[in-house]
C-alpha atoms as a PDB file:
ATOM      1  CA  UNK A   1      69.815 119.441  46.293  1.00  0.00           C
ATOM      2  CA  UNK A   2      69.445 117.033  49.000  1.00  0.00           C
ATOM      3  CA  UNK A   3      72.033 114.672  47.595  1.00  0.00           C
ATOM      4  CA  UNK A   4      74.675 118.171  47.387  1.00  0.00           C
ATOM      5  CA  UNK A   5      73.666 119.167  51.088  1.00  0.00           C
ATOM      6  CA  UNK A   6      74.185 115.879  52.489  1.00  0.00           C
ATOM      7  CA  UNK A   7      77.576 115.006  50.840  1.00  0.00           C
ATOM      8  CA  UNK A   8      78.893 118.157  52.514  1.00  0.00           C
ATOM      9  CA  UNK A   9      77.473 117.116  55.732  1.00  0.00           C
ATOM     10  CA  UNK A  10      79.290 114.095  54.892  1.00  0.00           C
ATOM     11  CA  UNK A  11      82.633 115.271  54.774  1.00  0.00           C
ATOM     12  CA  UNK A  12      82.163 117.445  57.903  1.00  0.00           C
ATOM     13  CA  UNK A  13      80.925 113.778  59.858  1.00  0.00           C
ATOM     14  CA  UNK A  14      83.742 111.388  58.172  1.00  0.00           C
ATOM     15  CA  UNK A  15      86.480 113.747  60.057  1.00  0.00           C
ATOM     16  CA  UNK A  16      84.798 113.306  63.065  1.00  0.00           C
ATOM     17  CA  UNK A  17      84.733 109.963  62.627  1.00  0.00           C
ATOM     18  CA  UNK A  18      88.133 109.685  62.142  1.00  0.00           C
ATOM     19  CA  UNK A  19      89.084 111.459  64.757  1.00  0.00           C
ATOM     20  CA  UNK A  20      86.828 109.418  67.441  1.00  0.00           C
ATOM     21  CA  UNK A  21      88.038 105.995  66.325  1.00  0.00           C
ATOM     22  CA  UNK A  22      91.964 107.582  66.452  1.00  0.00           C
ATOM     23  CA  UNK A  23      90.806 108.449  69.617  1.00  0.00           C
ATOM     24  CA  UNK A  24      89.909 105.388  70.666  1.00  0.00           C
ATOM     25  CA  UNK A  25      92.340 102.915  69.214  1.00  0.00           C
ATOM     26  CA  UNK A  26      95.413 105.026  71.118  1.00  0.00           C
ATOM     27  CA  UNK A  27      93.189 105.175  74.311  1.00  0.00           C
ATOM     28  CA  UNK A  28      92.796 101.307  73.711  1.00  0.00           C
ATOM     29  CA  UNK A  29      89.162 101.991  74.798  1.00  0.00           C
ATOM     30  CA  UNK A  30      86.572  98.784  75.025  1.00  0.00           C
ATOM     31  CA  UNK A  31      83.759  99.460  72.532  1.00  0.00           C
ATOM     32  CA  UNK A  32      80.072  98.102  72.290  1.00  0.00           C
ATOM     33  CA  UNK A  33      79.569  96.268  68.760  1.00  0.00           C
ATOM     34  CA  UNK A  34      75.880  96.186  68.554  1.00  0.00           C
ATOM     35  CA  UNK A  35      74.830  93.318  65.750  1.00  0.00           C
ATOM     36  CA  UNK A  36      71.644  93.605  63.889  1.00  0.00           C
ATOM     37  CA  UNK A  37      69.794  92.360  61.259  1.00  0.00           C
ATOM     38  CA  UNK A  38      67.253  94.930  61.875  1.00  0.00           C
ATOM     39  CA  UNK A  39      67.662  98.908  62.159  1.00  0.00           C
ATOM     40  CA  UNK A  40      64.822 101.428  61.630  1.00  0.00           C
ATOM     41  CA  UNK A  41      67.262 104.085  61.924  1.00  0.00           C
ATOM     42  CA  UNK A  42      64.144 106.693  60.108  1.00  0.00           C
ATOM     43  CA  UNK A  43      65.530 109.513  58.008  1.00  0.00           C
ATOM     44  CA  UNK A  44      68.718 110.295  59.456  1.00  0.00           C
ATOM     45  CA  UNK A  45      69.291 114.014  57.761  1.00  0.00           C
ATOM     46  CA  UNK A  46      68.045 116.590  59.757  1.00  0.00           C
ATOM     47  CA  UNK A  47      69.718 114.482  63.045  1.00  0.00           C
ATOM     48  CA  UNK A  48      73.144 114.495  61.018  1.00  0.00           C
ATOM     49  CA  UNK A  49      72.985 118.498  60.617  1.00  0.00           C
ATOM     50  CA  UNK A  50      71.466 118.732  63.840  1.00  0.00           C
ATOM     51  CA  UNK A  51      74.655 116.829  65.770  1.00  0.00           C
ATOM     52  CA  UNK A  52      77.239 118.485  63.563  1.00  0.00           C
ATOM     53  CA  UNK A  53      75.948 121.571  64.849  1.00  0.00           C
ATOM     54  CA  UNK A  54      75.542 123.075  61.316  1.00  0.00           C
ATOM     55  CA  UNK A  55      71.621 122.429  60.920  1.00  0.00           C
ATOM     56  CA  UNK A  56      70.551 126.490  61.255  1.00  0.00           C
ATOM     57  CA  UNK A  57      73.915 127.928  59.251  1.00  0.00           C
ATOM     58  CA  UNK A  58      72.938 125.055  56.671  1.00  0.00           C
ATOM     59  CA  UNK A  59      68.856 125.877  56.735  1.00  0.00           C
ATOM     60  CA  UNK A  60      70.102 129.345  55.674  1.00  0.00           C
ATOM     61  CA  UNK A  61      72.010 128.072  53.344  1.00  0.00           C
ATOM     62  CA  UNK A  62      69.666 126.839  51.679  1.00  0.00           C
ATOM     63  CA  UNK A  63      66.938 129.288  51.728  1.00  0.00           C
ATOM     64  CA  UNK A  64      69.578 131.764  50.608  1.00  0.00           C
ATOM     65  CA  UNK A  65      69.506 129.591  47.274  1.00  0.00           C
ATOM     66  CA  UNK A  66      65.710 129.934  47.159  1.00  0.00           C
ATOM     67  CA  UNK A  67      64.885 126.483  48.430  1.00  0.00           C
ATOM     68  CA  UNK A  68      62.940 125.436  51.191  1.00  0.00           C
ATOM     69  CA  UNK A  69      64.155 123.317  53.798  1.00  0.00           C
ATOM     70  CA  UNK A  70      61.687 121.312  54.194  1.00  0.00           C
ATOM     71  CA  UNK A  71      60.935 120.072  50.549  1.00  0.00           C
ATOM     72  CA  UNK A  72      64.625 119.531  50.643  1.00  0.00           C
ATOM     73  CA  UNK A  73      64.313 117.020  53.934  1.00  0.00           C
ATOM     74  CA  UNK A  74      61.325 115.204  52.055  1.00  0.00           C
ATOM     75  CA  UNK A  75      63.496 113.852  49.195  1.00  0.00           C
ATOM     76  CA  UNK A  76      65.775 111.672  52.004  1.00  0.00           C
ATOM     77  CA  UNK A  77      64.412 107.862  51.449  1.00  0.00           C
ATOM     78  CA  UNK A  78      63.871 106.528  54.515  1.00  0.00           C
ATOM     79  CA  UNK A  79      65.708 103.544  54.875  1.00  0.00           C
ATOM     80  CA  UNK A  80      63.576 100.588  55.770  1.00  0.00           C
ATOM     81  CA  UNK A  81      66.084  98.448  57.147  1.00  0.00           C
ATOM     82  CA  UNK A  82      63.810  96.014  59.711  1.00  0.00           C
ATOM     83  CA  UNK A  83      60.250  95.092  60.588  1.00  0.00           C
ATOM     84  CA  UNK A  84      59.132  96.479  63.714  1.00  0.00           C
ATOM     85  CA  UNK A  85      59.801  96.317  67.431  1.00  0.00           C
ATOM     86  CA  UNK A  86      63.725  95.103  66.780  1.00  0.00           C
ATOM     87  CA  UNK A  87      64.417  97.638  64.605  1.00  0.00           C
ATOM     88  CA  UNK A  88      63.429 100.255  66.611  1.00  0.00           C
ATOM     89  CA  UNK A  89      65.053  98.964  69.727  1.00  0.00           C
ATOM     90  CA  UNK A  90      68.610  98.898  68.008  1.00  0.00           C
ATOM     91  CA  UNK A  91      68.088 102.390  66.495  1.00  0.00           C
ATOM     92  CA  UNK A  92      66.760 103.966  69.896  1.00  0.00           C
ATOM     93  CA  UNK A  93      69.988 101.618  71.576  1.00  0.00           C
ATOM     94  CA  UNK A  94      72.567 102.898  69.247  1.00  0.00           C
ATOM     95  CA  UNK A  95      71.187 106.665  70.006  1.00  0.00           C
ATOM     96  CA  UNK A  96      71.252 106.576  73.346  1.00  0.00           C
ATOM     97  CA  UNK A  97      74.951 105.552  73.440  1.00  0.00           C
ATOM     98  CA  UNK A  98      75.601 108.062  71.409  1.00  0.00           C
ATOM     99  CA  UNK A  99      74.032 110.470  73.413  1.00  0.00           C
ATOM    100  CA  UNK A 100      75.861 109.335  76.601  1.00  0.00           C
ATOM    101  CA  UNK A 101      78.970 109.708  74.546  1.00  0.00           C
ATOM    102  CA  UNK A 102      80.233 105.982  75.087  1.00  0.00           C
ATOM    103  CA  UNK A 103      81.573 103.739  72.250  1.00  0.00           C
ATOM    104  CA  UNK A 104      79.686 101.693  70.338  1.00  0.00           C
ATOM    105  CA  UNK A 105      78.872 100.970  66.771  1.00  0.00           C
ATOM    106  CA  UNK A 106      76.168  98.700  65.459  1.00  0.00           C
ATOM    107  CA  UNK A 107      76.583  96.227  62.637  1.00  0.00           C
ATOM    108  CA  UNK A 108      73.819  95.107  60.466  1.00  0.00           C
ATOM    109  CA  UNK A 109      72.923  93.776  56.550  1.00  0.00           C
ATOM    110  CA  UNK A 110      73.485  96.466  53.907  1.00  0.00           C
ATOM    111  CA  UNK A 111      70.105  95.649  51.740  1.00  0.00           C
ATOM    112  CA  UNK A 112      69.659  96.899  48.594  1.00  0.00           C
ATOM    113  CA  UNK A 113      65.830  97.137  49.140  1.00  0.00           C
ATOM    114  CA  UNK A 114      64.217  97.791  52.211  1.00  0.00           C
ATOM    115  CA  UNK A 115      61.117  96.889  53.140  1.00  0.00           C
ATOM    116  CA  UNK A 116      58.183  95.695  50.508  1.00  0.00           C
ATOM    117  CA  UNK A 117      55.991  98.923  49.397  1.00  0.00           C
ATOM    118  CA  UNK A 118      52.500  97.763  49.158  1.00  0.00           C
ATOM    119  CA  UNK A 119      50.217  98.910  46.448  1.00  0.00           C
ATOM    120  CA  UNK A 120      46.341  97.707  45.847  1.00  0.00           C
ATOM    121  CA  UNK A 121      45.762  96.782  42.051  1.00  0.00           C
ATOM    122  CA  UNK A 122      42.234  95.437  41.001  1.00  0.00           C
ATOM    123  CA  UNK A 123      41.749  95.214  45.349  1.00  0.00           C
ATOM    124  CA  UNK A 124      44.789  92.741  45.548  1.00  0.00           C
ATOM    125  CA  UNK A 125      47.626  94.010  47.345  1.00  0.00           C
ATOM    126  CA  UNK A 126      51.223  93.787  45.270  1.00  0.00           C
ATOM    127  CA  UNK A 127      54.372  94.213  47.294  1.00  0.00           C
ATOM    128  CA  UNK A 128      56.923  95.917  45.515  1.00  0.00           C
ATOM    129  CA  UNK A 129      60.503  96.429  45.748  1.00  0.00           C
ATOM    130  CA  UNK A 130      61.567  99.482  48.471  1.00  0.00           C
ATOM    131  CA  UNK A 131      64.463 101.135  45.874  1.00  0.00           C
ATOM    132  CA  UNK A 132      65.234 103.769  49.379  1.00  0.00           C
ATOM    133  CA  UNK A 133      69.018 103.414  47.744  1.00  0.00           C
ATOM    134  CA  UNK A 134      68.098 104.883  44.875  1.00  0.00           C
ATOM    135  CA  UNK A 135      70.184 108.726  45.395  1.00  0.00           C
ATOM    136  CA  UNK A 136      73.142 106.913  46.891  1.00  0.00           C
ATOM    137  CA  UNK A 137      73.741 106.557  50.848  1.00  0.00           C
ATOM    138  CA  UNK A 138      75.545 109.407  52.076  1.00  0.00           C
END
């Protein structure tokens, strides 16, 4: 369910999207590209409902189909994309332009695994592979 909710999210964002960059390549507007190799963006679902404006008519939604909404948020992977204090400073940069409305997009490293889960086996620690890709990206 949290794959369906988010893909029609999705749809809803991608327009906007394409409206903002049309926007801005016939306003020949100066952008901010924001380069990365860190960005500890956190789970990025409830914010995405929440700034399409649809997060209450789609919380409704899905109770209406008997599900709770907040099992449903705790499926999202959260994407480990970084490793501390440079990760969080692009994700907290990149909102806050956002929030002041100006134009900016940041550019990072698509990784297939995120940071290393760490389990203890026979008290040795293992790192393991962070598979947070493994619904998709919406």
């Amino acid at each position: 369910w949290w794959l369906a909710t988010s893909k029609a999210a999705q749809s809803l964002v991608i327009e906007r999207m394409i409206a903002t960059m049309t926007r801005y390549y016939e306003g020949n507007v100066k952008r901010v590209y924001y380069l990365s190799l860190e960005f500890l963006m956190g789970r990025l679902f409830s914010n995405t409902l929440l700034s399409a404006g649809i997060h209450d008519a789609m919380e409704q939604a899905i109770r209406d189909l008997g599900l709770d909404p907040d099992t449903l948020r705790d499926e999202e992977y959260d994407m480990g994309l970084g490793n501390g204090g440079l990760g969080r400073l692009a994700a907290c940069f990149l909102d806050s332009l956002a929030t002041l409305d100006l134009p900016a997009i940041g550019y990072g490293i698509h990784y297939q695994y995120g940071l290393f889960k760490q389990e203890f086996r026979n008290g040795y620690q293992v790192e393991l592979p962070d598979a947070w890709m493994t619904y998709g990206t919406p």
